[in-house]
C-alpha atoms as a PDB file:
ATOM      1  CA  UNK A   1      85.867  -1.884 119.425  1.00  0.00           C
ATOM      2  CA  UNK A   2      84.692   1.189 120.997  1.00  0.00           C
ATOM      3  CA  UNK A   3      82.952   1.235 124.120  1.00  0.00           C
ATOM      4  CA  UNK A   4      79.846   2.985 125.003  1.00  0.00           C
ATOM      5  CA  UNK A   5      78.451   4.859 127.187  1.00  0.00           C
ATOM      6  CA  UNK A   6      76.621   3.106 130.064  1.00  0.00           C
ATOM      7  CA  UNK A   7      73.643   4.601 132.076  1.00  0.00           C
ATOM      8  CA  UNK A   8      72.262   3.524 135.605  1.00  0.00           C
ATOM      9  CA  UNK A   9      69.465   1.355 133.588  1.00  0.00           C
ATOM     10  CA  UNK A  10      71.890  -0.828 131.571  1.00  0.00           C
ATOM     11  CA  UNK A  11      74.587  -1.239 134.565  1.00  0.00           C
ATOM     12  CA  UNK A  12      72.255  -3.519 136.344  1.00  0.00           C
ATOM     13  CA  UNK A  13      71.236  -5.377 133.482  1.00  0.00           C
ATOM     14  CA  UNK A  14      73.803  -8.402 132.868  1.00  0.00           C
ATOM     15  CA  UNK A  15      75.804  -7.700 129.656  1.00  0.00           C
ATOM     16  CA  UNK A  16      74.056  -9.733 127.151  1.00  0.00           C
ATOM     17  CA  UNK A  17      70.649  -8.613 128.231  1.00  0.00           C
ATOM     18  CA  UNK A  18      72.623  -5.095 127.268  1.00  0.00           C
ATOM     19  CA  UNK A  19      73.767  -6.513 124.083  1.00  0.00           C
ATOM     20  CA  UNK A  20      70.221  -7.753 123.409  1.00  0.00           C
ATOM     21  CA  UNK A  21      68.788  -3.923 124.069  1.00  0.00           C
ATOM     22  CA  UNK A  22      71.355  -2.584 122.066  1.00  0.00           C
ATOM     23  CA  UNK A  23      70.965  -5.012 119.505  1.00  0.00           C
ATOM     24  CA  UNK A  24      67.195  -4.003 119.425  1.00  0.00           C
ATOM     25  CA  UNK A  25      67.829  -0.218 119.030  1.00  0.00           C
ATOM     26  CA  UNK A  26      70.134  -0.739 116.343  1.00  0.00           C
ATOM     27  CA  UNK A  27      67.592  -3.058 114.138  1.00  0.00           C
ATOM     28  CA  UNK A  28      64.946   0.028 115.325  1.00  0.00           C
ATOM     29  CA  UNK A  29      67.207   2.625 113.718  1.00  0.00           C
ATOM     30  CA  UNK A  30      67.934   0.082 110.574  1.00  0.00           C
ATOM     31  CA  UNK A  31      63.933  -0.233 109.952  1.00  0.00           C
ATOM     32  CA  UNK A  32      62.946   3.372 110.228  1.00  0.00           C
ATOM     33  CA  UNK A  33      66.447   4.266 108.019  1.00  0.00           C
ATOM     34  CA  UNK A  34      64.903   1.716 105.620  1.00  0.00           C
ATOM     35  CA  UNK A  35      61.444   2.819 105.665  1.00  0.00           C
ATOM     36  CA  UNK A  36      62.475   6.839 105.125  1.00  0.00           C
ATOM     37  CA  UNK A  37      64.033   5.249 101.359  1.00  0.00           C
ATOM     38  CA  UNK A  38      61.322   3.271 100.805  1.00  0.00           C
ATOM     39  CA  UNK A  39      59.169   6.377 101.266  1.00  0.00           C
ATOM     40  CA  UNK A  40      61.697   8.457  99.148  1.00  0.00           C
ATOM     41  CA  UNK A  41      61.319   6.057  96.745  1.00  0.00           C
ATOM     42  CA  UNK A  42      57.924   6.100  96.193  1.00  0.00           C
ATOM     43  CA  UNK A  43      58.073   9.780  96.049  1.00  0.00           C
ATOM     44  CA  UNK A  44      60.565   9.665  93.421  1.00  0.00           C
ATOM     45  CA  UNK A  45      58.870   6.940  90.835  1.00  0.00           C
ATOM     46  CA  UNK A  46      55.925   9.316  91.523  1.00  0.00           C
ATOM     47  CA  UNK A  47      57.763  12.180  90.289  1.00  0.00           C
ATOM     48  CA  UNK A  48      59.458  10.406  87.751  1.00  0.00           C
ATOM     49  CA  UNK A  49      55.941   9.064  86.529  1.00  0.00           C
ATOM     50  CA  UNK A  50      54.279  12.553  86.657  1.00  0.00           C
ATOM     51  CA  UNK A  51      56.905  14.283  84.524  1.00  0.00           C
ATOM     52  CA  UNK A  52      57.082  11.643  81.879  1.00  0.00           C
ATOM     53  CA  UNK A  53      53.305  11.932  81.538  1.00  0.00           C
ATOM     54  CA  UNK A  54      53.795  15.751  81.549  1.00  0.00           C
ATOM     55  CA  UNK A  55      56.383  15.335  78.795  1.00  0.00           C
ATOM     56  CA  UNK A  56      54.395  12.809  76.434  1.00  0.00           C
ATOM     57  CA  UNK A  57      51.433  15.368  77.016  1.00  0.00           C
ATOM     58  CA  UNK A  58      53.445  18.296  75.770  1.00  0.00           C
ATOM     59  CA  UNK A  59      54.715  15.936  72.599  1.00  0.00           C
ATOM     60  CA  UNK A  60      51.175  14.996  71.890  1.00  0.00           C
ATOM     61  CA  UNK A  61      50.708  18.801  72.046  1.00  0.00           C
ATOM     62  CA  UNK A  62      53.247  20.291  70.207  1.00  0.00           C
ATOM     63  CA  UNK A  63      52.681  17.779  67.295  1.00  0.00           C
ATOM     64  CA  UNK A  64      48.955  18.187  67.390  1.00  0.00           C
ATOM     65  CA  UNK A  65      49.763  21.861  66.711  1.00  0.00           C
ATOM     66  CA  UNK A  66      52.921  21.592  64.683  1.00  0.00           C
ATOM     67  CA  UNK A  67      51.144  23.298  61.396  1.00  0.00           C
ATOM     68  CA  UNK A  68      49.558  26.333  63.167  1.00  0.00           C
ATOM     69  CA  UNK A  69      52.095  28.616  62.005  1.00  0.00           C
ATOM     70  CA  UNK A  70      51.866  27.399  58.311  1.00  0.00           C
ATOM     71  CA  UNK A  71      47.860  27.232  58.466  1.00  0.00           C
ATOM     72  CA  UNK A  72      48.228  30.978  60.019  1.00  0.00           C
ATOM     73  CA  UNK A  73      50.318  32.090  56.771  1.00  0.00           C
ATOM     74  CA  UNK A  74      47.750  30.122  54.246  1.00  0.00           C
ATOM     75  CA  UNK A  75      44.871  32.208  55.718  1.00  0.00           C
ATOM     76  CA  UNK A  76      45.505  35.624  53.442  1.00  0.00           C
ATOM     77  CA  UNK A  77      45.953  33.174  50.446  1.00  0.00           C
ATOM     78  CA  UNK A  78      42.436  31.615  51.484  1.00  0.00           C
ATOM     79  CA  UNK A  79      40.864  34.709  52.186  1.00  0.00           C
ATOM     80  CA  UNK A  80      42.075  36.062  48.819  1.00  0.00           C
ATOM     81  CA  UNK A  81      40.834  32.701  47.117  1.00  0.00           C
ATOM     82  CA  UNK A  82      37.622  33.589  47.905  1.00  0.00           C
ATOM     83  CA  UNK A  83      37.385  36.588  47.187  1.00  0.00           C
ATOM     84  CA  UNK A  84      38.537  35.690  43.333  1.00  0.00           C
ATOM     85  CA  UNK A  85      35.488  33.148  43.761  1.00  0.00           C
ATOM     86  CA  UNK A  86      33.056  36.383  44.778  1.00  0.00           C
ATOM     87  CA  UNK A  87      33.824  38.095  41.582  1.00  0.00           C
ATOM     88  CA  UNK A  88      30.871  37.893  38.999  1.00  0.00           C
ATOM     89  CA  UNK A  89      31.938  36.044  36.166  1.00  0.00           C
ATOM     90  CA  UNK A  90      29.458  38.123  33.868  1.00  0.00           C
ATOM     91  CA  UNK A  91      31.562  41.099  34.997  1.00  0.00           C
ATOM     92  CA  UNK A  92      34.839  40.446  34.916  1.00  0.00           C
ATOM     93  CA  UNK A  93      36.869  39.705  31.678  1.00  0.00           C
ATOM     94  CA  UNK A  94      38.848  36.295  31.309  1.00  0.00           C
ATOM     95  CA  UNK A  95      41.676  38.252  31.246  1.00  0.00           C
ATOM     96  CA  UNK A  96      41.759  39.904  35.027  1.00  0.00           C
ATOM     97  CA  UNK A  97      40.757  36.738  36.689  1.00  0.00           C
ATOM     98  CA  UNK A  98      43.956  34.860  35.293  1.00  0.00           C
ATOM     99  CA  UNK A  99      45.841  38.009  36.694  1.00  0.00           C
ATOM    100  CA  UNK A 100      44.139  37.239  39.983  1.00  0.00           C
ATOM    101  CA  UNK A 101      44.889  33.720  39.939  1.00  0.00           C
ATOM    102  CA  UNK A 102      48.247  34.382  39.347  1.00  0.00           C
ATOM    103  CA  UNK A 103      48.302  36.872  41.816  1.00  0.00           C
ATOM    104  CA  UNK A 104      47.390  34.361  44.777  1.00  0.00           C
ATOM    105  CA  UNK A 105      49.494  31.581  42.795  1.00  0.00           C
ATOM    106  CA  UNK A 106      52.479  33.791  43.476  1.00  0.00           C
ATOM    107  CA  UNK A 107      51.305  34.938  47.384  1.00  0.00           C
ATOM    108  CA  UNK A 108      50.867  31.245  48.121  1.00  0.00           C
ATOM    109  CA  UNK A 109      54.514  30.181  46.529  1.00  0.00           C
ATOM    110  CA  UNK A 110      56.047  32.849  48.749  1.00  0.00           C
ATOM    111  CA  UNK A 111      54.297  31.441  52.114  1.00  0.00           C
ATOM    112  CA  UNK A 112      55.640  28.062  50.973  1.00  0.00           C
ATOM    113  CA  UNK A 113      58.762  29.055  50.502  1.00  0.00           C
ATOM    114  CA  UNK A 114      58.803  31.028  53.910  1.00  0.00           C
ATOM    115  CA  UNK A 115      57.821  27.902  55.152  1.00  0.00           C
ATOM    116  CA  UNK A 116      61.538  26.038  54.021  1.00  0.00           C
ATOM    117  CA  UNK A 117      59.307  24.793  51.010  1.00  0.00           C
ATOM    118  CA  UNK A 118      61.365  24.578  47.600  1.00  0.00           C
ATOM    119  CA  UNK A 119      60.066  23.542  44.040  1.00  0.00           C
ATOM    120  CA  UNK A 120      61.595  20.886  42.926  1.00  0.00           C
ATOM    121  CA  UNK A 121      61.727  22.035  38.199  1.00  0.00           C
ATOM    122  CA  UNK A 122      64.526  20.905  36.093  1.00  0.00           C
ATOM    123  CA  UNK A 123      64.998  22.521  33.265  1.00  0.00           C
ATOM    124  CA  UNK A 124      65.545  19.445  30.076  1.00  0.00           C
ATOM    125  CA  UNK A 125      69.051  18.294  29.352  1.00  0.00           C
ATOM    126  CA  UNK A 126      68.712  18.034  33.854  1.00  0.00           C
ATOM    127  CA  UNK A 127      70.821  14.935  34.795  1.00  0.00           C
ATOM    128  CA  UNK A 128      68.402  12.490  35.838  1.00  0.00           C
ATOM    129  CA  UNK A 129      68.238  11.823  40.075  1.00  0.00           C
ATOM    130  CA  UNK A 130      65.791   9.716  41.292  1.00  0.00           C
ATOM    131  CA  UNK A 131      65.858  11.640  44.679  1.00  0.00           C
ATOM    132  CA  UNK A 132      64.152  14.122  43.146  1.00  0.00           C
ATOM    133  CA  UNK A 133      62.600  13.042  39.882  1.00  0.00           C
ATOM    134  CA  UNK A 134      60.358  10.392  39.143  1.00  0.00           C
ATOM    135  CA  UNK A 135      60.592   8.839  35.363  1.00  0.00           C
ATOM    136  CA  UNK A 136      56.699   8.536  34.402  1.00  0.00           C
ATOM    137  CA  UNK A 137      58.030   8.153  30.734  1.00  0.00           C
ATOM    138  CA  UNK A 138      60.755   7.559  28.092  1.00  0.00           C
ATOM    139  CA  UNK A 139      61.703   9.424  24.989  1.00  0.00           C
ATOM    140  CA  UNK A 140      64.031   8.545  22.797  1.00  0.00           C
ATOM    141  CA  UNK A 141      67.213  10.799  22.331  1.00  0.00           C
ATOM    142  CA  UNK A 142      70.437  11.018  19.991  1.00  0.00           C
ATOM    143  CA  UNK A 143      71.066  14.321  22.310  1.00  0.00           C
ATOM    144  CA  UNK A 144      71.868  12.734  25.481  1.00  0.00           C
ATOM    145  CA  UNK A 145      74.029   9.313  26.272  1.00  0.00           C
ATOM    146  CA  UNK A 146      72.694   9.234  30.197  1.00  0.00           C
ATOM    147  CA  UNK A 147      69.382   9.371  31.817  1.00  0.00           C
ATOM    148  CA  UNK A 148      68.361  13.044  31.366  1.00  0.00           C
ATOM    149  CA  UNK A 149      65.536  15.124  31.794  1.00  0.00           C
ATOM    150  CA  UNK A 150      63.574  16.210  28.800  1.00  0.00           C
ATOM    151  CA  UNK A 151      60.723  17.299  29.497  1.00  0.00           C
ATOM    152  CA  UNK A 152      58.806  18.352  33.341  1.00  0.00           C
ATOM    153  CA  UNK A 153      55.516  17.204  33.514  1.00  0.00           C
ATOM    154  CA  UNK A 154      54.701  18.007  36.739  1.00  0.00           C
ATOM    155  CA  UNK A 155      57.096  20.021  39.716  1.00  0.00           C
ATOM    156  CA  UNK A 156      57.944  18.437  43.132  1.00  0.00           C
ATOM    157  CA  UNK A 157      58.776  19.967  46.204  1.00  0.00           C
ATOM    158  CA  UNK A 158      61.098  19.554  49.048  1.00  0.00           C
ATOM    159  CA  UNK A 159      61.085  20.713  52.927  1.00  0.00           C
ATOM    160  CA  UNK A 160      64.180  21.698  54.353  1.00  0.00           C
ATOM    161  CA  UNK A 161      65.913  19.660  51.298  1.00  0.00           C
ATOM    162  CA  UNK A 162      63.736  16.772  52.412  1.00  0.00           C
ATOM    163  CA  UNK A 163      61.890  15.547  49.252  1.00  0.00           C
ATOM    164  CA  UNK A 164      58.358  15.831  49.830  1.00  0.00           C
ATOM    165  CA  UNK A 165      57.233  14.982  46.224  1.00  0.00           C
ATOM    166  CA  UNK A 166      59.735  14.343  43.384  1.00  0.00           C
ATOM    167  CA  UNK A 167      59.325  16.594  40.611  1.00  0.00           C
ATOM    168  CA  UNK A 168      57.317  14.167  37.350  1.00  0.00           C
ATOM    169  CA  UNK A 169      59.805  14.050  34.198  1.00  0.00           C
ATOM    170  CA  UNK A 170      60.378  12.150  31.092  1.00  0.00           C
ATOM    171  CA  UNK A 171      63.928  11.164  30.524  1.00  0.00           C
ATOM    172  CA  UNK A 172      65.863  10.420  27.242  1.00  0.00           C
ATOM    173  CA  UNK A 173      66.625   6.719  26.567  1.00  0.00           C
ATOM    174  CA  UNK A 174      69.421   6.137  23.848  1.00  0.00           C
ATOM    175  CA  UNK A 175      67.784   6.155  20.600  1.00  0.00           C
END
């Protein structure tokens, strides 16, 4: 045990009147050490508490907004929509509208597909896969011996090889 250093006050105090004091300034030190944490730590869960609410504002954000950039490259093929729908029909001959139409058909298809969209058509004598095909109906077959494609009714689409709609089929059924 160390000894420590004694001033004129304490040397005419008996020793455990001295331990007492120092006993005192110790537990002193030990609250206001205690009460700088407890300070820190408030500080800290109030950081802590502010950033996550930063973060889950930022989420909310960035999915409320998530589309903007594919809304943003559907606007021409809007803007183009309508102007097909401003054409006189008196006017115009059947013939240049359905060029029109296909016209935007094909300007929307390649936003999609700048978009990670893919169409989801297989051709018949297609193996069947019910990740991407739905089976709305049977035909019978002496062509194929498995579940196949025949026929597309209607195409599907994926996103980033996610399917978002599986392309509608009929499939052969042994005949």
């Amino acid at each position: 045990m160390t000894q420590r250093p004694v001033d004129n006050e304490t040397e005419s105090q008996p020793p455990d009147e001295q331990r007492i004091n120092q006993d005192l300034t110790d537990l002193e030190k030990v609250i206001a050490e205690r009460d700088s944490l407890f300070e820190r730590l408030a500080r800290a869960t109030a950081d802590y508490q502010n950033s996550r609410r930063r973060i889950e504002q930022d989420l909310e954000q960035r999915a409320q907004y998530a589309n903007s950039a594919l809304i943003k490259s559907l606007l021409p093929v809007i803007d183009n929509f309508e102007r097909a729908l401003a054409v006189d029909p008196g006017r115009a001959d059947p013939g240049s509208i359905l060029k029109g139409l296909q016209l935007v058909h094909d300007q929307l298809m390649t936003v999609l597909k700048s978009q990670n969209v893919e169409i989801i058509a297989p051709e018949p004598g297609t193996p069947f896969d019910p990740a991407h095909h739905q089976a709305l109906m049977q035909e019978s077959s002496d062509r194929y011996t498995e579940p196949t494609v025949t026929k597309l009714l209607q195409p599907g689409y994926t996103l980033h090889g996610r399917t978002l709609r599986p392309a509608s089929v009929a499939v052969s059924k042994a005949g």
